[in-house]
C-alpha atoms as a PDB file:
ATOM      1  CA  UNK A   1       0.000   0.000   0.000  1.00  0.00           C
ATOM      2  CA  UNK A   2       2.477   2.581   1.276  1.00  0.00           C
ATOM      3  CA  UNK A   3       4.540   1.985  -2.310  1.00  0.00           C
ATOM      4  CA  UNK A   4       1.484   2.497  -3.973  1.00  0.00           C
ATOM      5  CA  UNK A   5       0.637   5.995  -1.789  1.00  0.00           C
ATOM      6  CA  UNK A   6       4.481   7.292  -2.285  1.00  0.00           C
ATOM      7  CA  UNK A   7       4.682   6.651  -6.083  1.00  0.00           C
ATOM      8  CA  UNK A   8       1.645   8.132  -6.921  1.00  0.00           C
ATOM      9  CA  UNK A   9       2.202  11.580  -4.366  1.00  0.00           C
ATOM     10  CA  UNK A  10       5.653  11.497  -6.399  1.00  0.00           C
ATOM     11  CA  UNK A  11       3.916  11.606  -9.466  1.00  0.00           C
ATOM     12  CA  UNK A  12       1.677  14.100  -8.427  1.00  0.00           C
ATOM     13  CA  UNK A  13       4.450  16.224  -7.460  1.00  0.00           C
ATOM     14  CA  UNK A  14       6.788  15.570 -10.435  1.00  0.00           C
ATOM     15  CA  UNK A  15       3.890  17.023 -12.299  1.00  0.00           C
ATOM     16  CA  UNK A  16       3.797  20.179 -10.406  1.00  0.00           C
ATOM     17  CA  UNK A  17       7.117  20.495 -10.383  1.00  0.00           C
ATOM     18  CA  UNK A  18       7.441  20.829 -14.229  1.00  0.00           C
ATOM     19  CA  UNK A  19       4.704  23.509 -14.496  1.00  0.00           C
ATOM     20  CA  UNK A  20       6.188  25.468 -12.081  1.00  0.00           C
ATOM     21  CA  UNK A  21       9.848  25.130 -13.771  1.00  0.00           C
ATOM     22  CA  UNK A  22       8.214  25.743 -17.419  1.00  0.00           C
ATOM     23  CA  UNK A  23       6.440  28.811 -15.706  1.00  0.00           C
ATOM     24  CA  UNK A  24       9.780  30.235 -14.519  1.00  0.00           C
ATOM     25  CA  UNK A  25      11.490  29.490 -17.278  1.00  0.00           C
ATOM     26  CA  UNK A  26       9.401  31.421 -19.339  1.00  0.00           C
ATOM     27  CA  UNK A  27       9.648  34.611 -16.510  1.00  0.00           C
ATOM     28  CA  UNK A  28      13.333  34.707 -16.822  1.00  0.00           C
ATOM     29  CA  UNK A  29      13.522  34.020 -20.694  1.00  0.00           C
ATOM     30  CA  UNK A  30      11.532  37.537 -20.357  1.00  0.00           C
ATOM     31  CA  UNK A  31      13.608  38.893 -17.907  1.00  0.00           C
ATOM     32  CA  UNK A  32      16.048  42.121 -18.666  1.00  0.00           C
ATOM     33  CA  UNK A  33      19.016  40.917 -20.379  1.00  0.00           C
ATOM     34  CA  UNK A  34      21.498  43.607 -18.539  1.00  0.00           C
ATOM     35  CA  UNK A  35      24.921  42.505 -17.704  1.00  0.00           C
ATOM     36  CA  UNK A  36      24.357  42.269 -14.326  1.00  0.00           C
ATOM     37  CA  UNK A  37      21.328  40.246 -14.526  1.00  0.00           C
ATOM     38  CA  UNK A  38      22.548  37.608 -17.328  1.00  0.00           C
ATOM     39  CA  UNK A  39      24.776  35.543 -15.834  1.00  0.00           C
ATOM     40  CA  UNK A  40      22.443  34.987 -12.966  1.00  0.00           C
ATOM     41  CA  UNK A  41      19.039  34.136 -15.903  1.00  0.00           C
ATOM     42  CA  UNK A  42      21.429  32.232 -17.559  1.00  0.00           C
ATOM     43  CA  UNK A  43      22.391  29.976 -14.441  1.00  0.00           C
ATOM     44  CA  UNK A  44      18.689  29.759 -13.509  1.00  0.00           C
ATOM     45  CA  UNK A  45      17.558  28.261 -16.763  1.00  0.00           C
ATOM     46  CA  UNK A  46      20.502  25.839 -17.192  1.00  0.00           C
ATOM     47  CA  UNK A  47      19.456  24.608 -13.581  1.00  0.00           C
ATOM     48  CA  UNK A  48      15.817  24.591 -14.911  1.00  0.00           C
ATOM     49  CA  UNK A  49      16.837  22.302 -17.725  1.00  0.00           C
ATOM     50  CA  UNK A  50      18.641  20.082 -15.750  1.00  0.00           C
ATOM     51  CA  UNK A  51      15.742  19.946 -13.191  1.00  0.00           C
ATOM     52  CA  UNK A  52      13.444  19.187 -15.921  1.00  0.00           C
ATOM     53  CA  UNK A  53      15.375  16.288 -17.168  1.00  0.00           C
ATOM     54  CA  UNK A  54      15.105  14.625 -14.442  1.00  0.00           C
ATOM     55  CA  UNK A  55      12.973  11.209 -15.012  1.00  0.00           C
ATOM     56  CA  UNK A  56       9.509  11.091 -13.678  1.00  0.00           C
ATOM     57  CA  UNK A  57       8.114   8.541 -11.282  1.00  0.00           C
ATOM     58  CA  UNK A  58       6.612   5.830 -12.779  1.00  0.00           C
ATOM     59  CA  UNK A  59       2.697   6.093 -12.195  1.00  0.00           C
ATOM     60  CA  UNK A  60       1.206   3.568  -9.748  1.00  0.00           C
ATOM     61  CA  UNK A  61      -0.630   0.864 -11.632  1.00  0.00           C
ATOM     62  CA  UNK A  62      -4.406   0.406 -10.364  1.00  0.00           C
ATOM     63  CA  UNK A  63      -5.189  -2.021  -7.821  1.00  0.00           C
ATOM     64  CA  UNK A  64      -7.184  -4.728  -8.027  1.00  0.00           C
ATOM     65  CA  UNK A  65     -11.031  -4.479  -7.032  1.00  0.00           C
ATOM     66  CA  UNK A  66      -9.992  -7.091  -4.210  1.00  0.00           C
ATOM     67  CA  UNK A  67      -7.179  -5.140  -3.643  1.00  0.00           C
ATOM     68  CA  UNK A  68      -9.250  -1.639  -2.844  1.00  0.00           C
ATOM     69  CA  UNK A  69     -11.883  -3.634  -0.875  1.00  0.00           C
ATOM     70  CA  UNK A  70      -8.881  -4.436   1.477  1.00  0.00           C
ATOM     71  CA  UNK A  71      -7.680  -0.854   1.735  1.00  0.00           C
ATOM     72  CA  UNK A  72      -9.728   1.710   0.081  1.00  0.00           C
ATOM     73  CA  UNK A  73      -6.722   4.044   0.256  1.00  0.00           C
ATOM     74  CA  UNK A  74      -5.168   2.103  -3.154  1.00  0.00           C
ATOM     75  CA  UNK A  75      -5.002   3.944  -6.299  1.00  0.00           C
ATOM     76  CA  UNK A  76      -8.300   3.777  -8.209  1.00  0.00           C
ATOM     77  CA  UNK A  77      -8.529   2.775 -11.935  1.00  0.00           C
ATOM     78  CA  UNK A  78      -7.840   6.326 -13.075  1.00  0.00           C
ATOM     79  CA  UNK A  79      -4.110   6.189 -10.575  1.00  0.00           C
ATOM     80  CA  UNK A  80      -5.778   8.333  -8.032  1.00  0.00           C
ATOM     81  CA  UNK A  81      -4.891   7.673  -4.404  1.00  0.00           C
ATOM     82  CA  UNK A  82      -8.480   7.884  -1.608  1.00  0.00           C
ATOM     83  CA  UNK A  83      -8.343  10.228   0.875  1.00  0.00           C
ATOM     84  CA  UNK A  84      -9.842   8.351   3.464  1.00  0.00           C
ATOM     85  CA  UNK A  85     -11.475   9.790   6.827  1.00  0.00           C
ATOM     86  CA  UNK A  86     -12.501   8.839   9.300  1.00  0.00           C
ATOM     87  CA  UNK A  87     -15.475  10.410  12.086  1.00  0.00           C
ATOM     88  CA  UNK A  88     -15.112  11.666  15.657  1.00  0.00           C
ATOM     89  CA  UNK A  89     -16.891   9.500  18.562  1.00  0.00           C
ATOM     90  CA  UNK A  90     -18.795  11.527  21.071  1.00  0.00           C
ATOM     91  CA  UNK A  91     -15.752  11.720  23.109  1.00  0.00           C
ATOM     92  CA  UNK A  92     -13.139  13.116  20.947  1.00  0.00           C
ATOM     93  CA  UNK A  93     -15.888  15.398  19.580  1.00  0.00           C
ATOM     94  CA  UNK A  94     -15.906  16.694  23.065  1.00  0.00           C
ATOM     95  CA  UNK A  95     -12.109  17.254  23.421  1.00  0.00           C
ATOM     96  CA  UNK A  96     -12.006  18.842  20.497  1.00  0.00           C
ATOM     97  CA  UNK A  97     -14.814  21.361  21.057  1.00  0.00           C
ATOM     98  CA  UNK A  98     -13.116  21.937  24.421  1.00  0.00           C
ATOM     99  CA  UNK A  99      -9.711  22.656  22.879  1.00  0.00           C
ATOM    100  CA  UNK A 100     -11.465  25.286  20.465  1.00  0.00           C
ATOM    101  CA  UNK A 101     -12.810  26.640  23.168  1.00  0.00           C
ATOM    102  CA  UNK A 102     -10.156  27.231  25.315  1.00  0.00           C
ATOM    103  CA  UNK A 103      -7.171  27.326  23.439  1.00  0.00           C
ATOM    104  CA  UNK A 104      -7.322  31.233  22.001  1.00  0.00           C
ATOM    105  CA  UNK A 105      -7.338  32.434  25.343  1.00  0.00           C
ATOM    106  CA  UNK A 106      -4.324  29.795  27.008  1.00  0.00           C
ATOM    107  CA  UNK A 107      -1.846  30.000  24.030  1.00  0.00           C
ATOM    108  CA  UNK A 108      -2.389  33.834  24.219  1.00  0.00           C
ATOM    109  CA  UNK A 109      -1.758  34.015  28.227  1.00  0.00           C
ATOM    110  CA  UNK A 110       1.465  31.465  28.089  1.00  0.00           C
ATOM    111  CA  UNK A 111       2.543  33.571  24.948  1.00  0.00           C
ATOM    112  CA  UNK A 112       2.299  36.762  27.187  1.00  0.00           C
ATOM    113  CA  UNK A 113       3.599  35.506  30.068  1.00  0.00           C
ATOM    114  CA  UNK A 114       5.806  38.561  30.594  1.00  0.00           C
ATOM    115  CA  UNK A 115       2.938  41.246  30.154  1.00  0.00           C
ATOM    116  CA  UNK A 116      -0.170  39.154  30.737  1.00  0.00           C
ATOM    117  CA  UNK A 117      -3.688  39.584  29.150  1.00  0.00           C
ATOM    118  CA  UNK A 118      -5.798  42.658  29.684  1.00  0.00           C
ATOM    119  CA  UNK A 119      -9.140  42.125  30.602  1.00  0.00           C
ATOM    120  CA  UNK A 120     -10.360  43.895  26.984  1.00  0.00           C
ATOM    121  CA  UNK A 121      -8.305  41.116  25.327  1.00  0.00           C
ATOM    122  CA  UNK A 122      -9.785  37.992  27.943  1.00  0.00           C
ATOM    123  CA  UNK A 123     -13.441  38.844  27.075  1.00  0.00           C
ATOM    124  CA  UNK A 124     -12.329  39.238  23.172  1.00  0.00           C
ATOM    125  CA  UNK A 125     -10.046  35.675  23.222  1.00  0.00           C
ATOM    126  CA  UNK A 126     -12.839  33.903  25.647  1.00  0.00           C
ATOM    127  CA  UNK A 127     -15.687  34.968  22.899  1.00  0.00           C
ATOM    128  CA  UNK A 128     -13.601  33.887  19.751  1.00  0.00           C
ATOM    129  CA  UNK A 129     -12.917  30.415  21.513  1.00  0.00           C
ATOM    130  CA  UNK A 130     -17.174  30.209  22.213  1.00  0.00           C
ATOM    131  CA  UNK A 131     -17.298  31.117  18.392  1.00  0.00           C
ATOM    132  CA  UNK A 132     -14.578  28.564  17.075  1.00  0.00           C
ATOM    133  CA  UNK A 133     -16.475  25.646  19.890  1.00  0.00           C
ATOM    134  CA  UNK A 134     -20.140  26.586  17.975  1.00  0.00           C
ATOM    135  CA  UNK A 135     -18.699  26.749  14.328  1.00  0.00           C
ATOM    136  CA  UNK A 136     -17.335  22.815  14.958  1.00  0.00           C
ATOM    137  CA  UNK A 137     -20.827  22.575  17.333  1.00  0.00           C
ATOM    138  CA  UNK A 138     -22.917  23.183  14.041  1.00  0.00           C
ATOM    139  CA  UNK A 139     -21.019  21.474  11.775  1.00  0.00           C
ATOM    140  CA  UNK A 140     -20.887  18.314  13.789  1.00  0.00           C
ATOM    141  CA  UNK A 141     -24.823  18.491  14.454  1.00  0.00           C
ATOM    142  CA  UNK A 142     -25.744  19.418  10.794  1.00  0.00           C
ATOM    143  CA  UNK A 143     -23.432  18.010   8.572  1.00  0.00           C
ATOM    144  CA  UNK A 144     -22.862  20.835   6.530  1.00  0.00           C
ATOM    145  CA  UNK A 145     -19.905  20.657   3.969  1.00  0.00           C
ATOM    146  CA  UNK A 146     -17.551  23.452   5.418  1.00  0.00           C
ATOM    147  CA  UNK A 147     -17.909  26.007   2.403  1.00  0.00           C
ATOM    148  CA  UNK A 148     -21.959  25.672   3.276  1.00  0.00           C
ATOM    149  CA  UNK A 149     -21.307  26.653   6.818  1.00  0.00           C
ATOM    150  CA  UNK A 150     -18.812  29.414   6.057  1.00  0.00           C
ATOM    151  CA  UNK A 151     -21.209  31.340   3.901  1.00  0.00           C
ATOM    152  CA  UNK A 152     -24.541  30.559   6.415  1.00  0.00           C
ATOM    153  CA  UNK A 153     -26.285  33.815   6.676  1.00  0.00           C
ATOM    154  CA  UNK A 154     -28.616  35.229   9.522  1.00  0.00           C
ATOM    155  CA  UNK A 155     -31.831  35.065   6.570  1.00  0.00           C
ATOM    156  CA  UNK A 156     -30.813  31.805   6.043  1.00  0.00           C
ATOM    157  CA  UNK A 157     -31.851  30.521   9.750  1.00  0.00           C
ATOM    158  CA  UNK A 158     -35.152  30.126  11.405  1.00  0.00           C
ATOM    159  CA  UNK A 159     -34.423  29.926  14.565  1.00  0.00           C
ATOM    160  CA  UNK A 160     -38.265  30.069  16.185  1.00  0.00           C
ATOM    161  CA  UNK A 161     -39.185  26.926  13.619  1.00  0.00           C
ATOM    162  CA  UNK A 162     -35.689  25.307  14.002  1.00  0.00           C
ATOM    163  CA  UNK A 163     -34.882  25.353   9.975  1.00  0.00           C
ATOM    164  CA  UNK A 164     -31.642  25.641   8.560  1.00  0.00           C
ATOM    165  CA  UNK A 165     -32.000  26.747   4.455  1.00  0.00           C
ATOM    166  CA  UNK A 166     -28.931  25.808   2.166  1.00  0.00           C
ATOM    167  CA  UNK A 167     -29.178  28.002  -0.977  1.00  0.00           C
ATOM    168  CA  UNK A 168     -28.906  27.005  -4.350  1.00  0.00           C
ATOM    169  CA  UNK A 169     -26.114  28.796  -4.556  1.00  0.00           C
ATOM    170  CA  UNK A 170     -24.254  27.472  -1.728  1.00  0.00           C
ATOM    171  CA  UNK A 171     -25.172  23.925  -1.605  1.00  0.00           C
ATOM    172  CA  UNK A 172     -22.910  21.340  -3.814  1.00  0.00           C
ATOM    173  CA  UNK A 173     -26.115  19.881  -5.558  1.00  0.00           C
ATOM    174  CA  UNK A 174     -26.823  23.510  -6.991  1.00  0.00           C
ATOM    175  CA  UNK A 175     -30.382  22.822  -5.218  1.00  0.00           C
ATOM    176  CA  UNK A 176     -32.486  24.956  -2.165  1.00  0.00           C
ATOM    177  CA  UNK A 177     -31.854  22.643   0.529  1.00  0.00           C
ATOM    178  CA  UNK A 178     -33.232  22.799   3.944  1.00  0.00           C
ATOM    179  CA  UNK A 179     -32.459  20.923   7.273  1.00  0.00           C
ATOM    180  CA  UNK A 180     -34.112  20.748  10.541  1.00  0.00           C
ATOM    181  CA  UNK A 181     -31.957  22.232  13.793  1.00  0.00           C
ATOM    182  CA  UNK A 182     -31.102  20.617  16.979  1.00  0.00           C
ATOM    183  CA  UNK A 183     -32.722  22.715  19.761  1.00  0.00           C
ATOM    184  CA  UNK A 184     -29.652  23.033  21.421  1.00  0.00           C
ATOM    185  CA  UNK A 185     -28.064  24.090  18.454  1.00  0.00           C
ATOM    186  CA  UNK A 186     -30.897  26.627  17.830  1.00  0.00           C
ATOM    187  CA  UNK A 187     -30.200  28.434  21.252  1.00  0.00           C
ATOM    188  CA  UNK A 188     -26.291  28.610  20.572  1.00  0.00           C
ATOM    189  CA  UNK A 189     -26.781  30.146  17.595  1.00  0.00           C
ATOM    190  CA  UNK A 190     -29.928  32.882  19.075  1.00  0.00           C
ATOM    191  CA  UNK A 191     -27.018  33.710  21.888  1.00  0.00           C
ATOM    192  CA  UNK A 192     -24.447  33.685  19.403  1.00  0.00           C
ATOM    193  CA  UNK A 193     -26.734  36.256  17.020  1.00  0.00           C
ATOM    194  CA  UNK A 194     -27.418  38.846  20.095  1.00  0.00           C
ATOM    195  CA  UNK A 195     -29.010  41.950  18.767  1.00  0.00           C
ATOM    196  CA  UNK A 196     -28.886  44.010  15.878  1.00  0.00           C
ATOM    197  CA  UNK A 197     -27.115  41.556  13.723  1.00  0.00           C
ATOM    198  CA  UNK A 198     -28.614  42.227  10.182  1.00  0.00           C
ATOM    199  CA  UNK A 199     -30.301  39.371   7.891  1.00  0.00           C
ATOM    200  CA  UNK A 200     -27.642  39.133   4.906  1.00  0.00           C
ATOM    201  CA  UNK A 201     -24.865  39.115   7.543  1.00  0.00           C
ATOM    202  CA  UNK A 202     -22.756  35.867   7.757  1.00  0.00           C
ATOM    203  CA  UNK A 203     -23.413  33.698  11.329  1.00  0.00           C
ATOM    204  CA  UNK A 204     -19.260  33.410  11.507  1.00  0.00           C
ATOM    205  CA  UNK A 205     -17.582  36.217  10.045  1.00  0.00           C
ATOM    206  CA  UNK A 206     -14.613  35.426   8.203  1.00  0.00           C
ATOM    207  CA  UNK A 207     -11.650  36.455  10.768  1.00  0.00           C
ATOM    208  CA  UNK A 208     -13.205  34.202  13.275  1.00  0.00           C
ATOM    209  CA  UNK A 209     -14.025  31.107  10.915  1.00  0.00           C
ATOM    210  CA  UNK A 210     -10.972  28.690  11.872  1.00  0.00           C
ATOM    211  CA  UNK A 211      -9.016  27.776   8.767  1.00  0.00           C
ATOM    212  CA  UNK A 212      -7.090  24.961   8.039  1.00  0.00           C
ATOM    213  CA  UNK A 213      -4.182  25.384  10.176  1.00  0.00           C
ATOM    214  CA  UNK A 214      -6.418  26.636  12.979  1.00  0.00           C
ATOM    215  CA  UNK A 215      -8.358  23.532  12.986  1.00  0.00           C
ATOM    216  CA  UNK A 216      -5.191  21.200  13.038  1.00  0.00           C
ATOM    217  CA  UNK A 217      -4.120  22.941  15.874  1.00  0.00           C
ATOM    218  CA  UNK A 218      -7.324  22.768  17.835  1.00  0.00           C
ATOM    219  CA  UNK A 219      -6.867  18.667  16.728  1.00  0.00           C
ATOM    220  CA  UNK A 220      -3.489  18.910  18.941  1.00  0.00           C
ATOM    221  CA  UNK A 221      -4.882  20.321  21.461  1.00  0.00           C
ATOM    222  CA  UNK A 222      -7.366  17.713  21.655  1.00  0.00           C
ATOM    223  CA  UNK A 223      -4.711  14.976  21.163  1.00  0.00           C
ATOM    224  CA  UNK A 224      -6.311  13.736  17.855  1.00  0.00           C
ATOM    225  CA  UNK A 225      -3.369  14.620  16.024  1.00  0.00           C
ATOM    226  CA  UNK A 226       0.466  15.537  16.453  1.00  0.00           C
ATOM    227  CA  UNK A 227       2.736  17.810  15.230  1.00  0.00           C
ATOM    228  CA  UNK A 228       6.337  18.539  15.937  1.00  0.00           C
ATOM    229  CA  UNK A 229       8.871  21.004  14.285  1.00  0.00           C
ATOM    230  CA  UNK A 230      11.478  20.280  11.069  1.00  0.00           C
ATOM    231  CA  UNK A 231      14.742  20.912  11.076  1.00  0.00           C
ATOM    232  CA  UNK A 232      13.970  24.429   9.297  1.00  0.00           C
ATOM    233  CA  UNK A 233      11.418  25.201  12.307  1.00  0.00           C
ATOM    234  CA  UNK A 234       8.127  24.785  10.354  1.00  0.00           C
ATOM    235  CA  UNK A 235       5.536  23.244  12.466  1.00  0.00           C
ATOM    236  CA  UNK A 236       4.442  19.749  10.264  1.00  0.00           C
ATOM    237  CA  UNK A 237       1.269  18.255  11.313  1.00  0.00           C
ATOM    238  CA  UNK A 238       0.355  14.260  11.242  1.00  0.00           C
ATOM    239  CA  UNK A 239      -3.579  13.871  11.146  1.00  0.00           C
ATOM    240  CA  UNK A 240      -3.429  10.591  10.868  1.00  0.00           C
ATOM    241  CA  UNK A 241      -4.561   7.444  13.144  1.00  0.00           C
ATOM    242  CA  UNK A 242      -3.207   4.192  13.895  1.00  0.00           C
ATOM    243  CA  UNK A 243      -4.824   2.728  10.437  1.00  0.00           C
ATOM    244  CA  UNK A 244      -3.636   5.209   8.501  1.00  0.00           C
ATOM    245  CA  UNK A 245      -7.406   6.998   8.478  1.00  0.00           C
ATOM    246  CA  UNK A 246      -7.249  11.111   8.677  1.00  0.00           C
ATOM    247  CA  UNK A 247      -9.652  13.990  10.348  1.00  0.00           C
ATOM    248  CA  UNK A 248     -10.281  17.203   8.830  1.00  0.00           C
ATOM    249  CA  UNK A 249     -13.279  19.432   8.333  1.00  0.00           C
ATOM    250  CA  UNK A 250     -14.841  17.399   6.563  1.00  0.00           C
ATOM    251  CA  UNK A 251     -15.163  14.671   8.815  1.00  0.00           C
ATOM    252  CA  UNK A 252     -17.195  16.865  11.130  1.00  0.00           C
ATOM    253  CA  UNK A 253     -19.898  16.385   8.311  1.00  0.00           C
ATOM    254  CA  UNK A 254     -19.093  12.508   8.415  1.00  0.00           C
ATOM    255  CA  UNK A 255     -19.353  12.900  12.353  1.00  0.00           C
ATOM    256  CA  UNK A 256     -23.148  13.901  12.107  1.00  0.00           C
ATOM    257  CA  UNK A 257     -24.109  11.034   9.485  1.00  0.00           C
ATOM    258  CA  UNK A 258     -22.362   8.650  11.359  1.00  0.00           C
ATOM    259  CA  UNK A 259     -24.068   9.878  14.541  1.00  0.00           C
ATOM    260  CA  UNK A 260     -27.688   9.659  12.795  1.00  0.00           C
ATOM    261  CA  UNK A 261     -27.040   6.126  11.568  1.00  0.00           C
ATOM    262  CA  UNK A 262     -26.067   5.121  15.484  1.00  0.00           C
ATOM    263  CA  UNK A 263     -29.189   6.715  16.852  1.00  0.00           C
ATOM    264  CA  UNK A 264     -31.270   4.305  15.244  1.00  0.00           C
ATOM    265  CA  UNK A 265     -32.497   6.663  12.174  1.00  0.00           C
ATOM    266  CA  UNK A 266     -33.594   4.743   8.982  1.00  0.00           C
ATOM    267  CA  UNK A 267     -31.327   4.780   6.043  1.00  0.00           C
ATOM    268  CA  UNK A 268     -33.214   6.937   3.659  1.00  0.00           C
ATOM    269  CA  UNK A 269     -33.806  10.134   6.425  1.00  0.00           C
ATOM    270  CA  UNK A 270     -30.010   9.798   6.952  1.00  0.00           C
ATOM    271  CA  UNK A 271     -29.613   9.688   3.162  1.00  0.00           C
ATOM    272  CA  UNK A 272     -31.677  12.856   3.421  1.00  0.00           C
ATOM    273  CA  UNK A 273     -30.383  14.436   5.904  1.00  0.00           C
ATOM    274  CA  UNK A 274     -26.817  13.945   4.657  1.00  0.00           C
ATOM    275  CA  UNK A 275     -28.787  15.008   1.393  1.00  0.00           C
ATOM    276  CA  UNK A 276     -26.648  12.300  -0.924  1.00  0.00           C
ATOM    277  CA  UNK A 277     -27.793  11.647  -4.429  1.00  0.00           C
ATOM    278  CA  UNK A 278     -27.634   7.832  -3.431  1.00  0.00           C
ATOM    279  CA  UNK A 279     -27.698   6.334  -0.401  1.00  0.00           C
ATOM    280  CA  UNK A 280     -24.950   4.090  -1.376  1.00  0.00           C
ATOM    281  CA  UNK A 281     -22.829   7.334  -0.382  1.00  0.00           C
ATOM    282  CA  UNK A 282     -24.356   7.785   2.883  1.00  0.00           C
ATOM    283  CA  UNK A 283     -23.869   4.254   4.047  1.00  0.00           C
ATOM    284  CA  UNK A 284     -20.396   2.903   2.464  1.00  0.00           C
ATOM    285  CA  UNK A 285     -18.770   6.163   2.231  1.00  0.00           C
ATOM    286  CA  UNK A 286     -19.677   8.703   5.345  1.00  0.00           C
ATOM    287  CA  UNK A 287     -21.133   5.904   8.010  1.00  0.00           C
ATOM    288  CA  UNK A 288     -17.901   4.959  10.142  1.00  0.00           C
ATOM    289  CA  UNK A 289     -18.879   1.648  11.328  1.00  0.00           C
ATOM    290  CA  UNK A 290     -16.001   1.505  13.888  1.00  0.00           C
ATOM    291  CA  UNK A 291     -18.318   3.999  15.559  1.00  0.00           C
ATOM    292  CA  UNK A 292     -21.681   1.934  15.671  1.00  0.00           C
ATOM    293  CA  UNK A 293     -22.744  -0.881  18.244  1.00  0.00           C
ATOM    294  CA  UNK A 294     -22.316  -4.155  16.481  1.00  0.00           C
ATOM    295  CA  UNK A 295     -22.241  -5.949  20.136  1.00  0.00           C
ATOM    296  CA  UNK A 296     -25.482  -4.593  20.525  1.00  0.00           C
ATOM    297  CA  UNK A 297     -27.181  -5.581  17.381  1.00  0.00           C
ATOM    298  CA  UNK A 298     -26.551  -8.950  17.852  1.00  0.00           C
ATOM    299  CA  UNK A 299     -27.733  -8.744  20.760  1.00  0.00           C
ATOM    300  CA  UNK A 300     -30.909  -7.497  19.990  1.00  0.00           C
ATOM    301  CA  UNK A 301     -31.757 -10.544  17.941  1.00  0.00           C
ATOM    302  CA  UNK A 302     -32.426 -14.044  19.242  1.00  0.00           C
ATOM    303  CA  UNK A 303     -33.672 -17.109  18.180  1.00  0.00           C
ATOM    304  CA  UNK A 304     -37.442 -18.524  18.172  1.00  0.00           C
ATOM    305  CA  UNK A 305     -38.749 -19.941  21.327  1.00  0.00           C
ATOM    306  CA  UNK A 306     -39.435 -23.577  19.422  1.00  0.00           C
ATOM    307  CA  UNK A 307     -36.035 -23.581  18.629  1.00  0.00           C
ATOM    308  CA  UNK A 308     -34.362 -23.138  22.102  1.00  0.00           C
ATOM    309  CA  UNK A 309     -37.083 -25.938  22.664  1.00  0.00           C
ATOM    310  CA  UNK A 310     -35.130 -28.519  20.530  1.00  0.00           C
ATOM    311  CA  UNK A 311     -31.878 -27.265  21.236  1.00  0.00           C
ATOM    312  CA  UNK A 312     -32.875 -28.230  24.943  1.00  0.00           C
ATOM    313  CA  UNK A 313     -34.118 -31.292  23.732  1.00  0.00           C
END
């Protein structure tokens, strides 16, 4: 598998790699041709050519259908390598909510530790850590796609009827969409509105939406993931379990369907919920069934009375 998942990241890279040297070769084939500049072009696009020359990784041949039932992570017919997530149980949910929460407000304070953190800047760090906690809160409760969430609007929530409305224009099907709301999740978002907050306004603004890097670091926090520095400094993040599965955003949404399926909900309101074209998606792709209670639904079952009878017997 792992020879697989390197060749075809090299591959992918390679590829890059040669756009980005064709792309600068062209810029300093345009460049001034002073003195003083061409002996440094010159050096540039010899190292460009030898760069270039380089041989490319061979692409990773497709695996087998057996193969990809095994691990789902092997390259597809088309070479592609899965992405494969995995969701949060109702426990690391928690931590991470809690991290969100707190974190602004502790890395700030142990980054200050000289001058401390004026009361002004407590309330301001304690309010974007409740905002970062409800942004995860929502998405884990609704499933919304993370692009869905970012661009929610005030108009776009009924909070007296508990309706959440996904616009045409926002939603991935190109459809109006509409979801009902948790109640709890309804009165974190009416305390979260306050007053005077105007219909066409977004429910997250944009500087306190967490981004990419914000949410792996909230993931540290929470120990769901690790990170440690390179030897140039940069902070590098690993996101991925023991089996190789990985959490993102996008596993919050994968959270809430796999939480549906485990409360007992039938297959086609989860398939509705999740709003999938086919429920084949809702079930193989964002159900985790590490998550669900397999003990249990065995257990639920027995056999007919007659036949304990002539078991006995």
């Amino acid at each position: 598998m792992s020879a697989h998942k390197d060749d075809g990241l090299a591959a992918r890279m390679a590829a890059l790699a040669r756009r980005k040297i064709n792309d600068l070769r062209a810029e300093y084939t345009r460049a001034t041709s002073k003195p003083a500049n061409r002996l440094g072009r010159d050096a540039l696009i010899k190292t460009l050519a030898t760069m270039e020359a380089a041989p490319t990784p061979a692409k990773s041949p497709p695996a087998t259908q057996r193969e990809r039932e095994r691990d789902p992570r092997l390259p597809a017919p088309g070479g592609s390598v899965r992405h494969v997530r995995r969701a949060l149980s109702p426990e690391e949910l928690a931590r991470l909510l809690d991290a969100a929460e707190r974190r602004p407000l502790e890395e700030a304070t142990a980054y200050r530790k000289h001058r401390g953190v004026t009361p002004e800047q407590r309330v301001k760090l304690l309010a974007l850590g409740r905002v970062r906690r409800l942004v995860y809160e929502v998405a884990a409760g609704t499933g919304l796609r993370r692009g869905e969430l970012a661009r929610l609007t005030w108009n776009d929530l009924d909070l007296e009827k508990r309706l959440l409305r996904i616009p045409a224009a926002s939603s991935k099907s190109r459809k109006d969409q509409s979801l009902p709301l948790r109640s709890d999740l309804a009165e974190a978002l009416a305390a979260h509105r306050g007053e005077g907050a105007a219909a066409k306004e977004r429910v997250f603004a944009p500087p306190t939406f967490p981004n990419l890097r914000t949410l792996k670091r909230d993931l540290v926090a929470a120990g769901l993931a690790k990170a440690e520095r390179s030897a140039d400094g940069t902070l590098e993040f690993d996101l991925t379990d023991e089996s190789g599965r990985s959490v993102d955003f996008h596993c919050l949404r994968m959270t809430a369907i796999t939480g549906w399926v485990a409360s007992g909900a039938h297959p086609r309101v989860v398939q509705a919920l999740a709003r999938h074209a086919k429920i084949e998606t809702t079930m193989a792709v964002y159900t985790d069934v590490t998550l669900l209670d397999l003990r249990g639904a065995v257990e639920g079952t027995s056999l007919p009375t007659n036949v304990h009878a002539r078991v006995s017997t």
